[in-house]
Protein backbone atom coordinates (compact mmCIF):
# COMPACT_ATOMS: atom_id res chain seq x y z
CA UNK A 1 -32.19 -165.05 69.49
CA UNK A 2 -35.07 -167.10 70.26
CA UNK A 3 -38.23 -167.47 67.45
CA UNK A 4 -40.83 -167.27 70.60
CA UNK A 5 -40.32 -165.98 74.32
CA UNK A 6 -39.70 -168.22 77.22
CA UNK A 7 -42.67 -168.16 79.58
CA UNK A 8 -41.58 -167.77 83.60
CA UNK A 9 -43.67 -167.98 86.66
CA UNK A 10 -42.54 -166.41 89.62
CA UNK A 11 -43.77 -166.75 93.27
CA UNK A 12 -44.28 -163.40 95.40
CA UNK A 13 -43.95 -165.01 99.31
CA UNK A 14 -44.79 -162.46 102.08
CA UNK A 15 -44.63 -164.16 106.00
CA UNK A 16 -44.48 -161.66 109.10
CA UNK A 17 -44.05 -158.69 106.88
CA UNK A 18 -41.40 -159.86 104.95
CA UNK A 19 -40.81 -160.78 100.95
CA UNK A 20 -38.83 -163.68 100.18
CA UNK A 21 -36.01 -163.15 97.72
CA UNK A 22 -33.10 -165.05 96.44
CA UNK A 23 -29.44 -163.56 95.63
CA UNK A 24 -28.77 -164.48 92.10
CA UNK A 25 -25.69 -166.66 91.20
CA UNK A 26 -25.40 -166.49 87.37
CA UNK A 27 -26.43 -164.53 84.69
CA UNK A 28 -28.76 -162.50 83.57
CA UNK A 29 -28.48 -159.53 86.85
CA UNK A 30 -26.20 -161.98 88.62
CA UNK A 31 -25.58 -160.59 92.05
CA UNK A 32 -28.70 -159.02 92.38
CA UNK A 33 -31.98 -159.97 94.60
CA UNK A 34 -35.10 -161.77 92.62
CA UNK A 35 -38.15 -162.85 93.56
CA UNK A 36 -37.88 -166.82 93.30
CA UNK A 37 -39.11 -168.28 89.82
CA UNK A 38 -38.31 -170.01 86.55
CA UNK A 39 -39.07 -171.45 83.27
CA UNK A 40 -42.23 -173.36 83.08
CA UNK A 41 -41.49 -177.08 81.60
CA UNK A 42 -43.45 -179.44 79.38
CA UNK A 43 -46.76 -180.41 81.20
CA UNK A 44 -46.96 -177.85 83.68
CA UNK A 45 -49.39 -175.40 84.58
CA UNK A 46 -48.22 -171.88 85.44
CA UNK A 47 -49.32 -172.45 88.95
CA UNK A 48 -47.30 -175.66 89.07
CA UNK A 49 -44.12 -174.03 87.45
CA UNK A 50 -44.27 -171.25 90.41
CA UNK A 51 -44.49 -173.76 93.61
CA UNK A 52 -41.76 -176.12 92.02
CA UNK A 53 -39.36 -172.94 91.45
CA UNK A 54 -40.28 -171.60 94.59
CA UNK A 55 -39.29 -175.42 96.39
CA UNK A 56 -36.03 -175.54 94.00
CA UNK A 57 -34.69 -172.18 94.64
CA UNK A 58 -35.73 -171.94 98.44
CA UNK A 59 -36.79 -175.19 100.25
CA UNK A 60 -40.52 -173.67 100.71
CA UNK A 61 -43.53 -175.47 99.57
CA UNK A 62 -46.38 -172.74 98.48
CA UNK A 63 -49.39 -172.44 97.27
CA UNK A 64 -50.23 -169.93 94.28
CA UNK A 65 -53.23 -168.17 95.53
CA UNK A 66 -53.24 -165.48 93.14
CA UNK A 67 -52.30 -164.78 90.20
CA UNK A 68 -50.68 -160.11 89.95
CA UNK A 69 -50.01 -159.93 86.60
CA UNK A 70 -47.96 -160.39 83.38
CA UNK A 71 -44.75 -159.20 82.78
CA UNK A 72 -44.18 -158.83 79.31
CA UNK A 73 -41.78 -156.51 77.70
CA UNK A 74 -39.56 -157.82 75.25
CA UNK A 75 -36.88 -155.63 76.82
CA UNK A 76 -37.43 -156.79 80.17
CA UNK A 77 -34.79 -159.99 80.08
CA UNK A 78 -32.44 -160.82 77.68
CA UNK A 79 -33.71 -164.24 77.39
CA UNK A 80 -36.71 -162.59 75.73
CA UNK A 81 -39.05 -164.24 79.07
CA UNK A 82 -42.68 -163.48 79.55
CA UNK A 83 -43.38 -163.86 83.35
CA UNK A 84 -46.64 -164.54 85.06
CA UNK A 85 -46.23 -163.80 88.52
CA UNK A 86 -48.45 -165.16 91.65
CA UNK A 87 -49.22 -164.08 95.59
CA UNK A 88 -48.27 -167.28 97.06
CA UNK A 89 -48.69 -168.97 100.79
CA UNK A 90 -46.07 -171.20 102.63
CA UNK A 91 -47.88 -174.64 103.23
CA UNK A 92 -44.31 -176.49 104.45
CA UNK A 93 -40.84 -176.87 104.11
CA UNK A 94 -37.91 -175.00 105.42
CA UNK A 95 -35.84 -171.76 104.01
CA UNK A 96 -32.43 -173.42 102.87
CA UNK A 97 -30.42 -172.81 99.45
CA UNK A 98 -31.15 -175.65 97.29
CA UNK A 99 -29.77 -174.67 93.93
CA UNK A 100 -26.55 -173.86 92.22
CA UNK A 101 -28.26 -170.86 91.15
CA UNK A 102 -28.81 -169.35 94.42
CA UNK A 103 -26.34 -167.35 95.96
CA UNK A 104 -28.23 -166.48 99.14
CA UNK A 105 -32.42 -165.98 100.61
CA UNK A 106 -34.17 -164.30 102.88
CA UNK A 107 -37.48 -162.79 103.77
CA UNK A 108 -36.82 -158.55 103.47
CA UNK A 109 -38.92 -155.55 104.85
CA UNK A 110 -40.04 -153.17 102.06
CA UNK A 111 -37.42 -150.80 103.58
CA UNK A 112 -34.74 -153.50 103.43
CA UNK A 113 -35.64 -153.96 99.37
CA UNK A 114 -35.54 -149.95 98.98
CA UNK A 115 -31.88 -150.20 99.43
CA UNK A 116 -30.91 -153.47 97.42
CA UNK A 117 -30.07 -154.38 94.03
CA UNK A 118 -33.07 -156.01 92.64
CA UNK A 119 -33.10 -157.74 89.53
CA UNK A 120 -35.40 -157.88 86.41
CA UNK A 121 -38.53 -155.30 87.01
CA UNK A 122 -39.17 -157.20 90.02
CA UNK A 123 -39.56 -154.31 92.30
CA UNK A 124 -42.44 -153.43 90.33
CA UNK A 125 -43.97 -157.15 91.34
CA UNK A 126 -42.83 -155.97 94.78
CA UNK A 127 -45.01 -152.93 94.84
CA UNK A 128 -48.09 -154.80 92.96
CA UNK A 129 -48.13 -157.27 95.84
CA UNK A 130 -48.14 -155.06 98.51
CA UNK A 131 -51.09 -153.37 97.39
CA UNK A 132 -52.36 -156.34 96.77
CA UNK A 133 -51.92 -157.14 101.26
CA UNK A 134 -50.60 -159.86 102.97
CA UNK A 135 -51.94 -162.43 104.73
């Protein structure tokens, strides 16, 4: 295991009622629905890390309006990962796969995400959002 945690940003995108997710391809919760993010890399801000996983993993450019909170449980991913998550806005793009990593996407109705698999505690970024309202 890993001295320090890896740090994450993930992007929370709501358009006409929906949240985008992505189906996971590979390990950890592979199968399962996540809300699009990744590891931050050398040089980044958090904000940058979150609209370049969002592009990678979807084909949408956002913007990170907002940042919800900080997920930060050491039990919460087996790569030991510490995620900042934001409220973000589509500014371009289109919704295609554009990763290995990605299985499937699509924007989902809080009843829709009641009923799927959803990885990581990401529900509970779900729920945080919605309070938060949409656009």
């Amino acid at each position: 295991m890993r001295e320090k945690p890896n740090v994450a940003a993930d992007g929370v995108v709501v358009r006409d009622g929906g949240v985008l997710l992505i189906k996971r391809k590979t390990e950890p919760y592979k199968e399962c629905w996540a809300i699009p993010g990744g590891m931050i890399e050398r040089g980044e801000t958090l904000k940058e890390t979150c609209a370049r996983e969002v592009f990678e993993e979807t084909g949408l450019k956002v913007t990170p309006l907002k940042m919800l909170g900080v997920f930060d449980n050491p039990e919460r991913d087996p790569r030991w990962v510490i995620t900042v998550f934001f409220l973000c806005k589509v500014v371009g793009g289109n919704l295609v796969k554009q990763t290995n990593e990605t299985e499937d996407i699509g924007f989902f109705t809080e009843e829709q995400i009641r009923e799927m698999d959803i990885a990581f505690d990401h529900r509970e970024m779900i729920s945080k959002a919605i309070l938060e309202g949409f656009e």
